[in-house]
PDB file of N, CA and C in Angstrom:
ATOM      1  N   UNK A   1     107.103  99.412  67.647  1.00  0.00           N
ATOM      2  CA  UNK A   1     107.448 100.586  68.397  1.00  0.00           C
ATOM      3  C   UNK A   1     108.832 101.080  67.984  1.00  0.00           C
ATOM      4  N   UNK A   2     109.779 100.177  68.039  1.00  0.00           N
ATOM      5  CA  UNK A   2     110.988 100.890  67.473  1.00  0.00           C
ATOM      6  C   UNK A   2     111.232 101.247  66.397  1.00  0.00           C
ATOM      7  N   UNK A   3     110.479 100.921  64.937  1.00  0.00           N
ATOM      8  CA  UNK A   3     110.253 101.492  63.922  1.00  0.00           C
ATOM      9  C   UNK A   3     109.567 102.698  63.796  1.00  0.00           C
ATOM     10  N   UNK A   4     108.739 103.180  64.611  1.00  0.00           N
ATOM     11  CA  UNK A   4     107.921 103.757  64.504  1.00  0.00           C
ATOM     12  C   UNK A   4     108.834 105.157  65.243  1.00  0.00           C
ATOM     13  N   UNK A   5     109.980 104.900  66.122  1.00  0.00           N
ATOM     14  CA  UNK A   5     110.742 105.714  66.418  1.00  0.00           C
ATOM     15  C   UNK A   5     111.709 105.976  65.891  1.00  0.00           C
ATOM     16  N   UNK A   6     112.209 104.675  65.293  1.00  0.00           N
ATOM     17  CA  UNK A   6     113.388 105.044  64.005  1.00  0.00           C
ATOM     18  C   UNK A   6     112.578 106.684  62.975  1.00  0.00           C
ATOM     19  N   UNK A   7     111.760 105.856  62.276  1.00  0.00           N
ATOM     20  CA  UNK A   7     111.004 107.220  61.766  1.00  0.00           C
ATOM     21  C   UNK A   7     111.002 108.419  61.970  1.00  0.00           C
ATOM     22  N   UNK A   8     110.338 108.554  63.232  1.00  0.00           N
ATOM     23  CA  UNK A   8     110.689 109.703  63.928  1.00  0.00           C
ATOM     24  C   UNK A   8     111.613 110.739  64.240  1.00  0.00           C
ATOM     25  N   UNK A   9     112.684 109.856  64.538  1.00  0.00           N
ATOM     26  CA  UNK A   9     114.388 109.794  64.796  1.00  0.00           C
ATOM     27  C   UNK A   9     114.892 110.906  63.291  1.00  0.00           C
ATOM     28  N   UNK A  10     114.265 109.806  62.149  1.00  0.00           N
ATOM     29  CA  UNK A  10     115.190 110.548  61.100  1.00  0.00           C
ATOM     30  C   UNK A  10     114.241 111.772  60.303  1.00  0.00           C
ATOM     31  N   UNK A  11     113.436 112.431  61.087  1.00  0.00           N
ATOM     32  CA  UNK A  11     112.867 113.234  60.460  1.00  0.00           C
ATOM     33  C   UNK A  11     113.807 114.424  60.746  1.00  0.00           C
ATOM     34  N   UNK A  12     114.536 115.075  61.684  1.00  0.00           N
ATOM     35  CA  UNK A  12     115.473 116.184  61.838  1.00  0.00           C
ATOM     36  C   UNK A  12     116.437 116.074  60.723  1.00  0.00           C
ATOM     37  N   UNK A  13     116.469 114.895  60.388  1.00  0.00           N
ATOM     38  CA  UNK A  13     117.998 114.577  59.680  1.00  0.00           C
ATOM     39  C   UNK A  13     117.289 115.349  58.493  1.00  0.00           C
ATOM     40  N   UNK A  14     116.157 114.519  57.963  1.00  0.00           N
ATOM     41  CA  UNK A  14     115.600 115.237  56.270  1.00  0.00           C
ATOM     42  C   UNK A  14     115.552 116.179  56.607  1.00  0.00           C
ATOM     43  N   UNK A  15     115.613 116.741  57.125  1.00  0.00           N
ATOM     44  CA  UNK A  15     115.291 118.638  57.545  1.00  0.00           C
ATOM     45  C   UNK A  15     116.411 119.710  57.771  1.00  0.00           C
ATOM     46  N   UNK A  16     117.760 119.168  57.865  1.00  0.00           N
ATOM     47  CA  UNK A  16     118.764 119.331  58.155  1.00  0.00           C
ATOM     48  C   UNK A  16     119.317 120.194  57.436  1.00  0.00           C
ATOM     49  N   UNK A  17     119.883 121.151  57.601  1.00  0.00           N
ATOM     50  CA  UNK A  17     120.547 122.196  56.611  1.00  0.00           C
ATOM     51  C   UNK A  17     122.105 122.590  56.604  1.00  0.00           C
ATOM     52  N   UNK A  18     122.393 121.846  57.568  1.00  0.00           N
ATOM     53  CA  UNK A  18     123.697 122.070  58.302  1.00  0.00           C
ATOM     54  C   UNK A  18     124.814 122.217  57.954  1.00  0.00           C
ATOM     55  N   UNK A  19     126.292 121.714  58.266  1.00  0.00           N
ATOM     56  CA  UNK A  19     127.497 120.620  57.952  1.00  0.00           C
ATOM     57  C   UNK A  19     126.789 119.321  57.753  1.00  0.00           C
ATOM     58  N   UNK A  20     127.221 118.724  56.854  1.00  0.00           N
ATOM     59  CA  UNK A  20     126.942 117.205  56.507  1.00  0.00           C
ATOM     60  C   UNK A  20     125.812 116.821  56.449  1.00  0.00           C
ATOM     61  N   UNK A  21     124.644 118.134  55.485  1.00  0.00           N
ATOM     62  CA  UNK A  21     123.194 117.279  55.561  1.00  0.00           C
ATOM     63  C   UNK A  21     123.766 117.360  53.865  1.00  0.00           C
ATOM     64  N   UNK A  22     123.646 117.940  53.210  1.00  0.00           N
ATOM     65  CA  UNK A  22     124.214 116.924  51.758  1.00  0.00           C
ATOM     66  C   UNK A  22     124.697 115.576  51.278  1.00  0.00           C
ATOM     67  N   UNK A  23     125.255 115.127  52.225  1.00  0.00           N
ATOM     68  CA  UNK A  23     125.863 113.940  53.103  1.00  0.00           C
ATOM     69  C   UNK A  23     123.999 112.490  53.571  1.00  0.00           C
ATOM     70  N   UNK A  24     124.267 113.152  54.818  1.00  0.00           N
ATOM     71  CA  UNK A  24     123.084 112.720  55.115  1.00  0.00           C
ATOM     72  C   UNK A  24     121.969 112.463  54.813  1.00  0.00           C
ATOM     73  N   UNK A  25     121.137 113.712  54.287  1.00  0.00           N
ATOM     74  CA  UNK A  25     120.015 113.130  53.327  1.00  0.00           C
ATOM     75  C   UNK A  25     119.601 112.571  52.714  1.00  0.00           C
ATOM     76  N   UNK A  26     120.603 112.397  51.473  1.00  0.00           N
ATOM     77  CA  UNK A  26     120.925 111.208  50.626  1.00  0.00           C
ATOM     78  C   UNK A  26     120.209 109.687  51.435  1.00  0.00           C
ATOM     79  N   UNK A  27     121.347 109.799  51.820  1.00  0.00           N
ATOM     80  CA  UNK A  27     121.052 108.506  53.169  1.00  0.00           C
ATOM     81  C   UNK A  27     120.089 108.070  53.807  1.00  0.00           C
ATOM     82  N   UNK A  28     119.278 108.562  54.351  1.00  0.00           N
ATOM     83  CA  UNK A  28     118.039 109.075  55.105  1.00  0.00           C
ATOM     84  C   UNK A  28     116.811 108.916  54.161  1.00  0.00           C
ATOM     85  N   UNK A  29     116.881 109.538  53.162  1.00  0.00           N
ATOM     86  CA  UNK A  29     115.612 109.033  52.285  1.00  0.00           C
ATOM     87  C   UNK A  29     114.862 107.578  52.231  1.00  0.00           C
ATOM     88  N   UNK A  30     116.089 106.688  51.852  1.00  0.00           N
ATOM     89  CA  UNK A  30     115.807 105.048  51.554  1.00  0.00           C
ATOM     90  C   UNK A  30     115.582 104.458  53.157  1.00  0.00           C
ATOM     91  N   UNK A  31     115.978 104.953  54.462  1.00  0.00           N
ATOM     92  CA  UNK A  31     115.763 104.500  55.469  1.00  0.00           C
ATOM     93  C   UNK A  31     114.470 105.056  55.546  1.00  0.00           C
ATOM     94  N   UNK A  32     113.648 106.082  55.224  1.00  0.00           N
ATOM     95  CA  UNK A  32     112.482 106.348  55.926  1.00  0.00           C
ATOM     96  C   UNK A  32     111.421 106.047  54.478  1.00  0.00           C
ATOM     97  N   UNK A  33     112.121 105.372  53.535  1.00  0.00           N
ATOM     98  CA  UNK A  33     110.872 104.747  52.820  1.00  0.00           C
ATOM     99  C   UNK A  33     110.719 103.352  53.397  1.00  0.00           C
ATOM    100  N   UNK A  34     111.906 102.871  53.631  1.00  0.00           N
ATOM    101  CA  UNK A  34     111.979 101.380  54.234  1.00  0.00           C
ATOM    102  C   UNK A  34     111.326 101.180  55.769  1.00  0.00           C
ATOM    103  N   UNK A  35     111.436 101.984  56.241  1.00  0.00           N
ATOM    104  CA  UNK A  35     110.593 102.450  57.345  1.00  0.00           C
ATOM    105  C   UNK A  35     109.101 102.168  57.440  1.00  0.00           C
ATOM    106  N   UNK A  36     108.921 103.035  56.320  1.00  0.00           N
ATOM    107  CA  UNK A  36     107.667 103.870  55.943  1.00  0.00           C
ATOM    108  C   UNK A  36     107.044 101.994  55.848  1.00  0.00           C
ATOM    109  N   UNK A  37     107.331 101.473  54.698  1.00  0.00           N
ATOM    110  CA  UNK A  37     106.854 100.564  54.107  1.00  0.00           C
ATOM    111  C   UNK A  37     106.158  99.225  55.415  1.00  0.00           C
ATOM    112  N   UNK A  38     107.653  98.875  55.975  1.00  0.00           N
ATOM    113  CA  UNK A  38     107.325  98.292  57.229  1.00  0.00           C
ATOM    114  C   UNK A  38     106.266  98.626  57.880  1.00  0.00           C
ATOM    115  N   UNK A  39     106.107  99.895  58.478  1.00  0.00           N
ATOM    116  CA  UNK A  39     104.922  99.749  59.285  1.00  0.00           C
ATOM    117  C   UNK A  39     103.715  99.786  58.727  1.00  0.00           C
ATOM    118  N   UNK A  40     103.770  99.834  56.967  1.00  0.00           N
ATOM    119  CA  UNK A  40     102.301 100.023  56.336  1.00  0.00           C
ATOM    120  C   UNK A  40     102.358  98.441  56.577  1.00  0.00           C
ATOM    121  N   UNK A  41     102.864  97.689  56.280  1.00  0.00           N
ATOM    122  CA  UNK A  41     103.289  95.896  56.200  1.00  0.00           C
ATOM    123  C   UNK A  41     102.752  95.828  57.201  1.00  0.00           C
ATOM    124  N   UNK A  42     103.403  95.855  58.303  1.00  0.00           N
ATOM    125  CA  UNK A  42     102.724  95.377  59.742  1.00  0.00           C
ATOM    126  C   UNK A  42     101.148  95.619  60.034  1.00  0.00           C
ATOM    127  N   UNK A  43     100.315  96.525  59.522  1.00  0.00           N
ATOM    128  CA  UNK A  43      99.441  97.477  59.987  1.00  0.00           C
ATOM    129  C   UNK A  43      98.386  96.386  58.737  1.00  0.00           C
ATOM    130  N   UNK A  44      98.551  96.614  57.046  1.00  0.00           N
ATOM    131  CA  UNK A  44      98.007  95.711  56.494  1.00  0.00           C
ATOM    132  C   UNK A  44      98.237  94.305  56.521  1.00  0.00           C
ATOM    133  N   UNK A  45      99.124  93.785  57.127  1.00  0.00           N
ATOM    134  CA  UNK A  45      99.001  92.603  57.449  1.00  0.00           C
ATOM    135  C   UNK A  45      98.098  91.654  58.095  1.00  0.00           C
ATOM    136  N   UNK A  46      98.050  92.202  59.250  1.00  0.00           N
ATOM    137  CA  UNK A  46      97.176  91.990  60.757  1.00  0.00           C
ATOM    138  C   UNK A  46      95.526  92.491  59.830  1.00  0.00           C
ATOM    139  N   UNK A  47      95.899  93.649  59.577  1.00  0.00           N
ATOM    140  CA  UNK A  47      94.428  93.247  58.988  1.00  0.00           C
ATOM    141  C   UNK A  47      93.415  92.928  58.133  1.00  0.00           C
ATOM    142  N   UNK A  48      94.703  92.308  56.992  1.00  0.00           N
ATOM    143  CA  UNK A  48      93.711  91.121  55.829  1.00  0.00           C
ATOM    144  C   UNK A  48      93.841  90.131  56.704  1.00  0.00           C
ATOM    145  N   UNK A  49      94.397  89.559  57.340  1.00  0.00           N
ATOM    146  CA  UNK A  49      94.258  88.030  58.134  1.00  0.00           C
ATOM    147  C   UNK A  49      93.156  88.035  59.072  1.00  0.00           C
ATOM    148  N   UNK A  50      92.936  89.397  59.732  1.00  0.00           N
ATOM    149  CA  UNK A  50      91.934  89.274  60.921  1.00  0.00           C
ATOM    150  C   UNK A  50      90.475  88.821  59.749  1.00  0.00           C
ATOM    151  N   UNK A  51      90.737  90.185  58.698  1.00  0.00           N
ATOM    152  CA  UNK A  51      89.304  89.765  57.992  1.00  0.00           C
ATOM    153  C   UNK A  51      89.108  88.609  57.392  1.00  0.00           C
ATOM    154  N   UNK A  52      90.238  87.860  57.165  1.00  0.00           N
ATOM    155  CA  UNK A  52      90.185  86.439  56.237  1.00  0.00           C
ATOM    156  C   UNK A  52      89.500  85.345  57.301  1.00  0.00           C
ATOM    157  N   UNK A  53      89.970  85.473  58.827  1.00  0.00           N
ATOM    158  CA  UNK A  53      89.779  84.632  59.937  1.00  0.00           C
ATOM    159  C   UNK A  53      87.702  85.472  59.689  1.00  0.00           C
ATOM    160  N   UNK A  54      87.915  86.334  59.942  1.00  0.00           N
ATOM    161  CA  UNK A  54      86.295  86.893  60.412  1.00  0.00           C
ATOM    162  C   UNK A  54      85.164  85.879  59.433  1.00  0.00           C
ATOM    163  N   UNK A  55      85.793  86.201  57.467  1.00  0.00           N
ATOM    164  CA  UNK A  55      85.303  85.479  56.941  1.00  0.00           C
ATOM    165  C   UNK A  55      84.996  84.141  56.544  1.00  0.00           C
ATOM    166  N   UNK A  56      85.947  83.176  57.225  1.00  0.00           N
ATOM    167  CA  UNK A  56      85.806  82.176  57.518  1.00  0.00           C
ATOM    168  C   UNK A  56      84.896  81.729  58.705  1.00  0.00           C
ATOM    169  N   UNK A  57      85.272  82.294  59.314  1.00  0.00           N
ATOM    170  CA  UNK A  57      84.173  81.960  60.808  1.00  0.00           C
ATOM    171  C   UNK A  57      82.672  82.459  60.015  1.00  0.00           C
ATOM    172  N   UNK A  58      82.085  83.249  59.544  1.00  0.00           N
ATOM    173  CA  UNK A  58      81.205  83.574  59.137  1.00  0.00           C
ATOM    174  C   UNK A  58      80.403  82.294  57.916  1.00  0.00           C
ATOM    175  N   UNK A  59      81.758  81.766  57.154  1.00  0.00           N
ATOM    176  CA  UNK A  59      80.905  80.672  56.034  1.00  0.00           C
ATOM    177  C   UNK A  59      80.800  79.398  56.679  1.00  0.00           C
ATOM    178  N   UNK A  60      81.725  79.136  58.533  1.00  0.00           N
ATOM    179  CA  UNK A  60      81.147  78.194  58.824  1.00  0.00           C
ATOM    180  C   UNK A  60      82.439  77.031  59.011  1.00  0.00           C
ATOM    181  N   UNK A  61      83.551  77.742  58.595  1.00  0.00           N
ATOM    182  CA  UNK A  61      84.954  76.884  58.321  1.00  0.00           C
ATOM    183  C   UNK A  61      85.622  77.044  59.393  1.00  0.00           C
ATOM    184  N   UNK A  62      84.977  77.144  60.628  1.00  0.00           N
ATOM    185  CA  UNK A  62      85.997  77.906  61.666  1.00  0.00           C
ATOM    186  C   UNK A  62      87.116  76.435  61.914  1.00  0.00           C
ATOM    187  N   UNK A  63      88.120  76.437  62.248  1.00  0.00           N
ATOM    188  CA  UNK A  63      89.307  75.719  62.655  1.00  0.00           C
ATOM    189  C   UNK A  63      90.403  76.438  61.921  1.00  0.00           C
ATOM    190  N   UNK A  64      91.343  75.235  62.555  1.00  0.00           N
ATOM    191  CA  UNK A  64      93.018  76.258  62.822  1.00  0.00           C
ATOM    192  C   UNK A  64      93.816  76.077  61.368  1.00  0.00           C
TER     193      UNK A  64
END
Protein backbone atom coordinates (compact mmCIF):
# COMPACT_ATOMS: atom_id res chain seq x y z
CA UNK A 1 0.00 0.00 0.00
CA UNK A 2 2.56 2.55 0.64
CA UNK A 3 4.33 1.91 -2.51
CA UNK A 4 1.60 1.94 -4.37
CA UNK A 5 1.07 5.58 -2.97
CA UNK A 6 4.56 6.59 -3.19
CA UNK A 7 3.79 6.09 -7.01
CA UNK A 8 1.04 7.94 -7.04
CA UNK A 9 2.55 10.72 -4.94
CA UNK A 10 5.25 11.24 -7.65
CA UNK A 11 3.18 11.39 -10.61
CA UNK A 12 2.47 15.48 -10.24
CA UNK A 13 6.12 15.80 -9.80
CA UNK A 14 6.80 14.05 -13.58
CA UNK A 15 4.28 16.40 -14.76
CA UNK A 16 5.57 19.41 -13.28
CA UNK A 17 6.44 22.42 -15.28
CA UNK A 18 7.16 24.80 -12.70
CA UNK A 19 10.23 26.40 -10.54
CA UNK A 20 12.38 23.40 -9.83
CA UNK A 21 10.82 20.68 -12.10
CA UNK A 22 14.20 20.57 -14.16
CA UNK A 23 15.51 19.85 -10.81
CA UNK A 24 13.03 17.36 -9.84
CA UNK A 25 12.31 15.22 -12.62
CA UNK A 26 15.53 14.10 -13.04
CA UNK A 27 15.01 12.70 -9.65
CA UNK A 28 11.68 11.29 -9.86
CA UNK A 29 12.24 9.12 -12.83
CA UNK A 30 14.57 6.37 -10.98
CA UNK A 31 12.08 6.56 -7.92
CA UNK A 32 9.06 5.62 -10.02
CA UNK A 33 10.96 2.90 -11.96
CA UNK A 34 12.08 1.54 -8.58
CA UNK A 35 8.66 1.80 -7.57
CA UNK A 36 7.32 0.52 -10.59
CA UNK A 37 9.54 -2.63 -10.33
CA UNK A 38 8.63 -3.41 -6.62
CA UNK A 39 5.19 -3.76 -7.00
CA UNK A 40 5.59 -5.86 -10.33
CA UNK A 41 8.03 -8.06 -7.65
CA UNK A 42 5.48 -8.27 -5.09
CA UNK A 43 2.50 -9.07 -7.48
CA UNK A 44 4.84 -11.84 -9.53
CA UNK A 45 6.10 -13.17 -6.66
CA UNK A 46 3.02 -14.36 -4.73
CA UNK A 47 2.10 -15.68 -7.84
CA UNK A 48 4.79 -18.15 -9.15
CA UNK A 49 4.84 -19.57 -5.53
CA UNK A 50 1.03 -19.90 -5.24
CA UNK A 51 1.32 -21.85 -8.68
CA UNK A 52 4.47 -23.82 -7.64
CA UNK A 53 2.46 -24.80 -4.16
CA UNK A 54 -0.87 -25.59 -6.57
CA UNK A 55 1.57 -27.80 -8.62
CA UNK A 56 2.88 -29.66 -6.11
CA UNK A 57 -0.25 -30.45 -4.34
CA UNK A 58 -1.51 -31.66 -7.68
CA UNK A 59 1.71 -34.37 -8.33
CA UNK A 60 0.99 -35.50 -4.84
CA UNK A 61 4.11 -33.83 -2.87
CA UNK A 62 1.96 -31.87 -0.66
CA UNK A 63 4.15 -30.92 2.67
CA UNK A 64 5.95 -27.92 4.02
Amino acid sequence: MTTATTALALRPVLTSQGNGADVMIPMAIPLVGGVTFELLTMFITTVLYSAYQEFRLKRGRAGV
